[in-house]
C-alpha atoms as a PDB file:
ATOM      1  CA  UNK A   1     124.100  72.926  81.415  1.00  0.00           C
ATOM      2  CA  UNK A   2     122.122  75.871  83.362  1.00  0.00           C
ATOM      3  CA  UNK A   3     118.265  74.304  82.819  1.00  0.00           C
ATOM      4  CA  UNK A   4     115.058  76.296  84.289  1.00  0.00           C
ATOM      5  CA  UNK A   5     112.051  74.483  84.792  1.00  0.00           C
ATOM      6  CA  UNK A   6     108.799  76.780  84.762  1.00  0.00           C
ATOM      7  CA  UNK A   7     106.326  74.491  86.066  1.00  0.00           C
ATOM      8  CA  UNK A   8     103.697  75.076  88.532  1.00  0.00           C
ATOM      9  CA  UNK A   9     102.839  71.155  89.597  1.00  0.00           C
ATOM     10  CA  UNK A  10     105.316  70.498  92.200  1.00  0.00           C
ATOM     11  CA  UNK A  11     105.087  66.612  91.399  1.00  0.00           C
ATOM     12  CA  UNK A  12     106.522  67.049  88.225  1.00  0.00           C
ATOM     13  CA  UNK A  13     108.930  69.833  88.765  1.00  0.00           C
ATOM     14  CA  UNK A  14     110.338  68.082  91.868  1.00  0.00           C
ATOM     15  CA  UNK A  15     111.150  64.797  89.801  1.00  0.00           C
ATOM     16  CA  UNK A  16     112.554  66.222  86.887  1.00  0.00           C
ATOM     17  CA  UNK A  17     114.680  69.473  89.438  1.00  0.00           C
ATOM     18  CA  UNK A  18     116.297  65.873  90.975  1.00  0.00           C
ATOM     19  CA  UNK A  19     116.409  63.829  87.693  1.00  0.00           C
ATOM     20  CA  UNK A  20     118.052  67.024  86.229  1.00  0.00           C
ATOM     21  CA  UNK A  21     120.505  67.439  89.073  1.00  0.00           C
ATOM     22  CA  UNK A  22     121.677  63.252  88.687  1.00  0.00           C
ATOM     23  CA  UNK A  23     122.738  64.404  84.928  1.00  0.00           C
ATOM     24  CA  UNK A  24     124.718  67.133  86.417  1.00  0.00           C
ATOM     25  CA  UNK A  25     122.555  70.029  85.384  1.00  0.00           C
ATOM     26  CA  UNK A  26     122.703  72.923  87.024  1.00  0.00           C
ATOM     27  CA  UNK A  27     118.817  73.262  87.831  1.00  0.00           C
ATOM     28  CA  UNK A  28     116.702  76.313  88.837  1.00  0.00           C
ATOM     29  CA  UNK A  29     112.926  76.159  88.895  1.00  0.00           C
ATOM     30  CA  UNK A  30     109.780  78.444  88.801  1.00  0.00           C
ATOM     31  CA  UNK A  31     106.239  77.798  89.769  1.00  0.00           C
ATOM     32  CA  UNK A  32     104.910  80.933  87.711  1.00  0.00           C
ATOM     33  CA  UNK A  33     105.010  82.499  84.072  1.00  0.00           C
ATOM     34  CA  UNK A  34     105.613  85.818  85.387  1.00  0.00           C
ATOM     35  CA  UNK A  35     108.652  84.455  87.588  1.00  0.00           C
ATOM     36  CA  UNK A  36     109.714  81.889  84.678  1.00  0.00           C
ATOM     37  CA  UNK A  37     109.954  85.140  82.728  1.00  0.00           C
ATOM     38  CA  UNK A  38     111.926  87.157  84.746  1.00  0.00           C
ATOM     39  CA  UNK A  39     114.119  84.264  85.542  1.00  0.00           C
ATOM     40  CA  UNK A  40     115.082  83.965  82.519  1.00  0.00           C
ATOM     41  CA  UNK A  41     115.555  87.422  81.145  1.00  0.00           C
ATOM     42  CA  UNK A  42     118.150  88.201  84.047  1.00  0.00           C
ATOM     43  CA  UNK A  43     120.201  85.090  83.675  1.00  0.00           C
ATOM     44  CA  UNK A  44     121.406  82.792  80.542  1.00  0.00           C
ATOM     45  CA  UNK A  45     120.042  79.724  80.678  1.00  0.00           C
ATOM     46  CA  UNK A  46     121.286  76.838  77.955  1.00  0.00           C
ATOM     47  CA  UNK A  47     117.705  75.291  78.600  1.00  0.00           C
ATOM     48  CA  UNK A  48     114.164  76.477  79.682  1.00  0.00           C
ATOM     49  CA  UNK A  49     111.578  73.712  80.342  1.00  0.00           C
ATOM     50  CA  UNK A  50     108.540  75.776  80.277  1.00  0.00           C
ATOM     51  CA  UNK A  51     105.104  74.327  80.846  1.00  0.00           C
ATOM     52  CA  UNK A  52     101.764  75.511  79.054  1.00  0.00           C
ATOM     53  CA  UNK A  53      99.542  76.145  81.551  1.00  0.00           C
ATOM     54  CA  UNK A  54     101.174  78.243  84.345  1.00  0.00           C
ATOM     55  CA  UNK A  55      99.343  81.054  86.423  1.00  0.00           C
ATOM     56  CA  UNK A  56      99.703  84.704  86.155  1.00  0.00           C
ATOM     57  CA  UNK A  57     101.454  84.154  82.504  1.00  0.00           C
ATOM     58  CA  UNK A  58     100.856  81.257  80.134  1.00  0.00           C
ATOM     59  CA  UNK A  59     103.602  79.659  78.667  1.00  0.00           C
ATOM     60  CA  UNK A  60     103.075  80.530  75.082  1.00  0.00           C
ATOM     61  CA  UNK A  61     103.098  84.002  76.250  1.00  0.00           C
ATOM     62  CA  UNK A  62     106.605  83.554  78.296  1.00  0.00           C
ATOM     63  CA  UNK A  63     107.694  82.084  75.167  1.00  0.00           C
ATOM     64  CA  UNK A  64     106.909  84.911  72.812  1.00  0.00           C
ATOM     65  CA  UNK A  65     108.471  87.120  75.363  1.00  0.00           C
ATOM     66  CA  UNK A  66     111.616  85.515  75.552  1.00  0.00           C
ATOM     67  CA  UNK A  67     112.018  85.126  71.935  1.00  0.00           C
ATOM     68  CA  UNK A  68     111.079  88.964  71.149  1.00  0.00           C
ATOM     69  CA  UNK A  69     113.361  90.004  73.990  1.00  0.00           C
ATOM     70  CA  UNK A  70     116.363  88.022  71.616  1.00  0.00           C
ATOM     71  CA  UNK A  71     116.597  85.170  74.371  1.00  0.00           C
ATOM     72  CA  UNK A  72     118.096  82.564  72.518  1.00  0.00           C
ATOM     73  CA  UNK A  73     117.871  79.624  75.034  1.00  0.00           C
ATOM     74  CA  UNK A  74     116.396  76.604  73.715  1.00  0.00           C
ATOM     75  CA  UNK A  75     112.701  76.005  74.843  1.00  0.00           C
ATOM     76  CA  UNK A  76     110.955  72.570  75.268  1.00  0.00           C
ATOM     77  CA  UNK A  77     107.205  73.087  75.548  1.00  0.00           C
ATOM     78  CA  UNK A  78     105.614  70.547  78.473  1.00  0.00           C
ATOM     79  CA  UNK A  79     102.117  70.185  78.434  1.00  0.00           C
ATOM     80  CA  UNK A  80      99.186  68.046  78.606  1.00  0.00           C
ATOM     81  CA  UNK A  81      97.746  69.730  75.724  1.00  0.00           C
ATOM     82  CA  UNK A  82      98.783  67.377  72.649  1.00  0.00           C
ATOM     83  CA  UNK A  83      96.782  68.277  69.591  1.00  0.00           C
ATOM     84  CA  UNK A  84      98.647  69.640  66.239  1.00  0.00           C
ATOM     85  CA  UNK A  85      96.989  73.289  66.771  1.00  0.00           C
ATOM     86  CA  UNK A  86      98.913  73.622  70.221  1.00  0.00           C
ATOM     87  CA  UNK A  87     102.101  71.924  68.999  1.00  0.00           C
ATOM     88  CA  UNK A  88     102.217  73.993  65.526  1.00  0.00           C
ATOM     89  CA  UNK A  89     101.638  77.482  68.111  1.00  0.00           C
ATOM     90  CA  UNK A  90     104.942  76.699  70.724  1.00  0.00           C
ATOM     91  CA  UNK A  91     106.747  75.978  67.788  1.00  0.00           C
ATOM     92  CA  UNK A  92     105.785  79.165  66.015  1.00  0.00           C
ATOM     93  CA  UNK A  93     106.592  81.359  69.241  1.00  0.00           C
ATOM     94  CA  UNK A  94     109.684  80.456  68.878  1.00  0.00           C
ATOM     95  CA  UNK A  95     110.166  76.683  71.069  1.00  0.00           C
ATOM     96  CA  UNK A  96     112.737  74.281  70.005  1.00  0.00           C
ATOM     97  CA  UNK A  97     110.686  70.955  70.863  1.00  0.00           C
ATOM     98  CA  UNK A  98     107.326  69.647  72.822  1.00  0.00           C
ATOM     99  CA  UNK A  99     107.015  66.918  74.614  1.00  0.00           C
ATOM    100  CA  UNK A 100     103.142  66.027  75.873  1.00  0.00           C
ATOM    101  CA  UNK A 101     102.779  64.593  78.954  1.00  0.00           C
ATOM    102  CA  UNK A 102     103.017  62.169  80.761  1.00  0.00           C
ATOM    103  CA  UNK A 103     106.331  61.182  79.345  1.00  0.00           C
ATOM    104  CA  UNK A 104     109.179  59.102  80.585  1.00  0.00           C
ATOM    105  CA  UNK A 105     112.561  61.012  81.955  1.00  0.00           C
ATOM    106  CA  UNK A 106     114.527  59.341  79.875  1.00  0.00           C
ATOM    107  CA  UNK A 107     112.454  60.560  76.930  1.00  0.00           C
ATOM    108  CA  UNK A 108     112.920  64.025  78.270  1.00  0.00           C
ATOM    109  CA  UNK A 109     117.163  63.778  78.386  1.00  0.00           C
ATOM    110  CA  UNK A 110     116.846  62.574  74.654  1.00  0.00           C
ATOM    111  CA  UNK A 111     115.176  65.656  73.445  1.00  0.00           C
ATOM    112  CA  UNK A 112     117.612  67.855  75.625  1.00  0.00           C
ATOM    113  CA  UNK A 113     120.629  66.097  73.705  1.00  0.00           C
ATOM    114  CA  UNK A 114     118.794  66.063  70.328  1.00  0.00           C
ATOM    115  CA  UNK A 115     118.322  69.747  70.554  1.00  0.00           C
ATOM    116  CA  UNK A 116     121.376  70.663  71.875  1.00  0.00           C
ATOM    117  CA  UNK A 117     123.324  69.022  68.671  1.00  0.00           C
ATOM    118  CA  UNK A 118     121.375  70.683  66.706  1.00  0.00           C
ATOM    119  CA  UNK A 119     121.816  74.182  68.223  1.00  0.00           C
ATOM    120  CA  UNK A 120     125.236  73.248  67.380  1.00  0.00           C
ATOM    121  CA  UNK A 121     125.300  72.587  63.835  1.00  0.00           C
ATOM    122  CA  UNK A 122     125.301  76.397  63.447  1.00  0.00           C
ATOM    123  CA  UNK A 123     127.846  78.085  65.259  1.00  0.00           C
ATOM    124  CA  UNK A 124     128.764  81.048  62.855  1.00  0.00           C
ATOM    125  CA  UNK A 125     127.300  84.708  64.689  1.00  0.00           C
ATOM    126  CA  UNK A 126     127.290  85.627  61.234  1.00  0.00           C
ATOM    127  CA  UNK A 127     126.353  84.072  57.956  1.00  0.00           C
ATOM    128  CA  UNK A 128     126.335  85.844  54.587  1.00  0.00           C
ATOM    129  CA  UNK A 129     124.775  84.966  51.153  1.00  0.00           C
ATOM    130  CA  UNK A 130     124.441  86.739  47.949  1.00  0.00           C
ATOM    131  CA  UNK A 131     122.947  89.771  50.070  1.00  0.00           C
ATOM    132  CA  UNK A 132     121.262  87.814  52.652  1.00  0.00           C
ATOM    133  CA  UNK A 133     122.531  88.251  55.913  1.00  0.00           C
ATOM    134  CA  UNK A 134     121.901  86.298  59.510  1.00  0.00           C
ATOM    135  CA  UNK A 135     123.505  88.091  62.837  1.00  0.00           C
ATOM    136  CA  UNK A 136     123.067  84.866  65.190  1.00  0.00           C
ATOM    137  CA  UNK A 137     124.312  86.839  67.758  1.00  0.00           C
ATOM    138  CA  UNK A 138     121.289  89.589  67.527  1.00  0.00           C
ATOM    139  CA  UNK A 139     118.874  87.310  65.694  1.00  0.00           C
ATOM    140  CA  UNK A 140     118.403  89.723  62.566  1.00  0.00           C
ATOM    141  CA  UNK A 141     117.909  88.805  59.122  1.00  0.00           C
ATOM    142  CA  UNK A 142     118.468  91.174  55.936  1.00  0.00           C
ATOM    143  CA  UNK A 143     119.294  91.368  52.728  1.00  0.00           C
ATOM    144  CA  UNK A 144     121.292  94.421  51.592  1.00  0.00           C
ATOM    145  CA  UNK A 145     120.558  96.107  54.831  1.00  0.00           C
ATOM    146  CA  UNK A 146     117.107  95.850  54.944  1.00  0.00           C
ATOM    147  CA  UNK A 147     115.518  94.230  58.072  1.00  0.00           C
ATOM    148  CA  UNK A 148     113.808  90.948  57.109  1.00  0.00           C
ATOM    149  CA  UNK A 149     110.335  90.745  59.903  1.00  0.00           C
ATOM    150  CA  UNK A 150     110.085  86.526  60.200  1.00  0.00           C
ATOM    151  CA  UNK A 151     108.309  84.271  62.389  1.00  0.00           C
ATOM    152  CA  UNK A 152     110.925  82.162  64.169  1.00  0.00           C
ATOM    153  CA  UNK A 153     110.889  79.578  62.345  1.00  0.00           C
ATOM    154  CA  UNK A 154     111.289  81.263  59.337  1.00  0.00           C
ATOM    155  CA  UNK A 155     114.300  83.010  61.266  1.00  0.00           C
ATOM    156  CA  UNK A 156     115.856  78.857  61.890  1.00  0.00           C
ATOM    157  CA  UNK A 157     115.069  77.985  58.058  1.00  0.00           C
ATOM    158  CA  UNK A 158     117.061  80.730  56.370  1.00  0.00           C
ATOM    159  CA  UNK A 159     119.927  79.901  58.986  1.00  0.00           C
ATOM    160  CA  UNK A 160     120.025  76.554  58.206  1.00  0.00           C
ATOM    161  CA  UNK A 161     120.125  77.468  54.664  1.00  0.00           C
ATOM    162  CA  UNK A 162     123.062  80.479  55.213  1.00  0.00           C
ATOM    163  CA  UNK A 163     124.864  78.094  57.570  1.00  0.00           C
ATOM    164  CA  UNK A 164     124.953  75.107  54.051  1.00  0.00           C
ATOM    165  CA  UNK A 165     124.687  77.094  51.215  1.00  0.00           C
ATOM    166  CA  UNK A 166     125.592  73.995  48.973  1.00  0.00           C
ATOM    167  CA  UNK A 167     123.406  71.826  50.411  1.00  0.00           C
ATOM    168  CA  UNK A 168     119.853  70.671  49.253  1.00  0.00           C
ATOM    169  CA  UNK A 169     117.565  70.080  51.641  1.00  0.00           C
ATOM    170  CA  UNK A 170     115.004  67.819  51.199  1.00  0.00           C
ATOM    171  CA  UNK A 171     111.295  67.578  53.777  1.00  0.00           C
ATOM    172  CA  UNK A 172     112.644  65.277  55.647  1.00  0.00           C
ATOM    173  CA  UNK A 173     115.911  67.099  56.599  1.00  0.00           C
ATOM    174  CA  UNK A 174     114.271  70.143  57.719  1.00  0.00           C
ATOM    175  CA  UNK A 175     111.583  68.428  59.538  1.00  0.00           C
ATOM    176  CA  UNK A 176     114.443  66.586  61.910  1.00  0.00           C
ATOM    177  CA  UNK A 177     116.240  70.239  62.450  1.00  0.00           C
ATOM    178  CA  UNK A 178     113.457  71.984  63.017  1.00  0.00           C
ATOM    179  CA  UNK A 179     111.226  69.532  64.733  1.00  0.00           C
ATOM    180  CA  UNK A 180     113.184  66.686  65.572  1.00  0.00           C
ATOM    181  CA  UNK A 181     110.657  63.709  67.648  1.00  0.00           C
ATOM    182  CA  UNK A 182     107.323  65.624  66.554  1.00  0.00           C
ATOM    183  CA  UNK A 183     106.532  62.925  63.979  1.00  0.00           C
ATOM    184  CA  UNK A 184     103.078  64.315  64.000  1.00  0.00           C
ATOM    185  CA  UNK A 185     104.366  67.472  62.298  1.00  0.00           C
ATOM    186  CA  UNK A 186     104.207  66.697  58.657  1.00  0.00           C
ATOM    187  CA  UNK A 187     105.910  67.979  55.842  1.00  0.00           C
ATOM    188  CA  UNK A 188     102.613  70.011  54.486  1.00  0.00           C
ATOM    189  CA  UNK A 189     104.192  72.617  57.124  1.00  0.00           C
ATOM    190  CA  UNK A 190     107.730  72.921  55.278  1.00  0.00           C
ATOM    191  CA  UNK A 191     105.440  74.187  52.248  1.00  0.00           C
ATOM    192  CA  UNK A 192     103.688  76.877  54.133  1.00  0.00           C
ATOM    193  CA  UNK A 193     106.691  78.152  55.985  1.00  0.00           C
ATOM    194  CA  UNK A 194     109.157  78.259  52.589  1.00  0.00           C
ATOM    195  CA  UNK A 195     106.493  79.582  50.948  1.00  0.00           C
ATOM    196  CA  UNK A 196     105.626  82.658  53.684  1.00  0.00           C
ATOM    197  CA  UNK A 197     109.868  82.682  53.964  1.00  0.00           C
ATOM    198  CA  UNK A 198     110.373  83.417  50.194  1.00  0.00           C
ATOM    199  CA  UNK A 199     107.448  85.843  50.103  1.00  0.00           C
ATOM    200  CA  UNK A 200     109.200  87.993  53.052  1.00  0.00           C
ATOM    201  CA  UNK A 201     112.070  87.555  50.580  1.00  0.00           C
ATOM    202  CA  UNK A 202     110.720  88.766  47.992  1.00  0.00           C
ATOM    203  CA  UNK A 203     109.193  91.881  49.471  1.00  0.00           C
ATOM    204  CA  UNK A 204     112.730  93.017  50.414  1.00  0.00           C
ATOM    205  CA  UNK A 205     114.185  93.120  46.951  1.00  0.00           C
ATOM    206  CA  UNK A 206     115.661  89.663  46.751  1.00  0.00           C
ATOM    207  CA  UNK A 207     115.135  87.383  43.648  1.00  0.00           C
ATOM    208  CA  UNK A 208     111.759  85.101  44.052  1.00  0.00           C
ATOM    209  CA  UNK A 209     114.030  82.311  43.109  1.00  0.00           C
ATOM    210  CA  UNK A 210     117.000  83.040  45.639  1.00  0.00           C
ATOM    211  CA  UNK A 211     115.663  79.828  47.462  1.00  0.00           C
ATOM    212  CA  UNK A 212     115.494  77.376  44.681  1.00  0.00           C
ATOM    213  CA  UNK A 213     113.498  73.724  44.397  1.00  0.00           C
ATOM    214  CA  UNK A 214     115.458  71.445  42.998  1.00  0.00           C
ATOM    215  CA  UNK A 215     112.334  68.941  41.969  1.00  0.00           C
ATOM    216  CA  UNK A 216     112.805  65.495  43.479  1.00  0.00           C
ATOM    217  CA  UNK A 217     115.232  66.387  45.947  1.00  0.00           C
ATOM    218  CA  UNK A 218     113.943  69.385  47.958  1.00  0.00           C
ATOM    219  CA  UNK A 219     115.401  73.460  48.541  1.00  0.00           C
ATOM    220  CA  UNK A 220     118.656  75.161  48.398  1.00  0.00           C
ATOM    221  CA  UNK A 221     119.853  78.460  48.263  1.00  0.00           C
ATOM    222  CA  UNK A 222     120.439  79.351  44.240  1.00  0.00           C
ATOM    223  CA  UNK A 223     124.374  80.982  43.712  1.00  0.00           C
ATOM    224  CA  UNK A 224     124.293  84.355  41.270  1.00  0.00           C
ATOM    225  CA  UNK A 225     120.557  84.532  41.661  1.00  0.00           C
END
């Protein structure tokens, strides 16, 4: 895989450029936001390790960038910063996983494989339900061809549901394919984003109840709703 690393401490973006390289990677690295940015915006990269704290451009801000440009590489947020509020924000800009440091290198090659199979448990460019529509390949969302504004995790829930339109999914399931290894993510935040998902639902015309609750076993999208 094509990784960049977007850290400015050389004695962790040295170790992991070589650890990287030993697993075959194809590895490029930046020492900047601004350069991380640009990086990846003129090349595809399967991977972006992108650090928090990085001069010129932070790397919430790189993330946010890359995600409203429609970069669809999968982000892992490093960072000493480990408390919920800083977790819940990567995740909401749009990365695929955090990992606080200091952590171990082996640690680090499980999250790339973990998020890798998930990225492909949806392979579809498009996915079509009862008016809802996902364009993978642009990252848009609608419903009878009205744009559908959502957060990006919003964006990965309704996918997941397009992509398993017979399935129910309970807190548990979307906690592991959203935020697989961030057991301090609880499933208090699967309420508030279903519940901000069906409201943007909602306002486009859909019915309230197009994402049903089946009680005691958790959500699925409702056929002839």
């Amino acid at each position: 895989m094509n990784i960049l690393i977007v850290e400015d401490d050389a004695r962790i973006a040295h170790p992991l450029q070589l650890h990287l390289r030993h697993e075959h990677h194809q590895v490029e690295v930046a020492h900047d936001g601004s350069t991380g940015l640009n990086m990846a915006l003129e090349k595809q990269f399967d991977f972006i390790l992108l650090d928090i704290m990085l001069p010129e451009m932070d790397g919430l801000t790189v993330a946010h960038k890359l995600r409203n440009a429609g970069c669809n590489s999968a982000i892992i947020m490093l960072t000493a910063r480990d408390t919920i509020a800083d977790k819940i924000a990567g995740l909401e800009l749009g990365a695929d996983d955090y990992l606080a440091k200091p952590f171990e290198l082996s640690e680090l090659s499980a999250r790339i494989k973990a998020v890798s199979r998930r990225g492909r448990e949806i392979e579809r460019p498009l996915l079509v339900f009862e008016g809802l529509e996902v364009n993978q390949n642009a990252c848009i969302a609608s419903y009878r061809g009205t744009a559908i504004k959502l957060t990006p995790t919003e964006y990965r829930l309704l996918t997941h549901f397009l992509a398993n339109p017979a399935k129910i999914y309970d807190k548990q399931d979307l906690l592991e394919l959203l935020w697989r290894h961030n057991t301090s993510i609880n499933d208090d935040i699967i309420k508030t984003h279903m519940k901000g998902l069906r409201n943007k639902l909602k306002a486009v015309g859909a019915p309230k109840d197009i994402i049903e609750t089946v009680y005691g076993m958790g959500y699925r999208l409702k056929h002839n709703a």
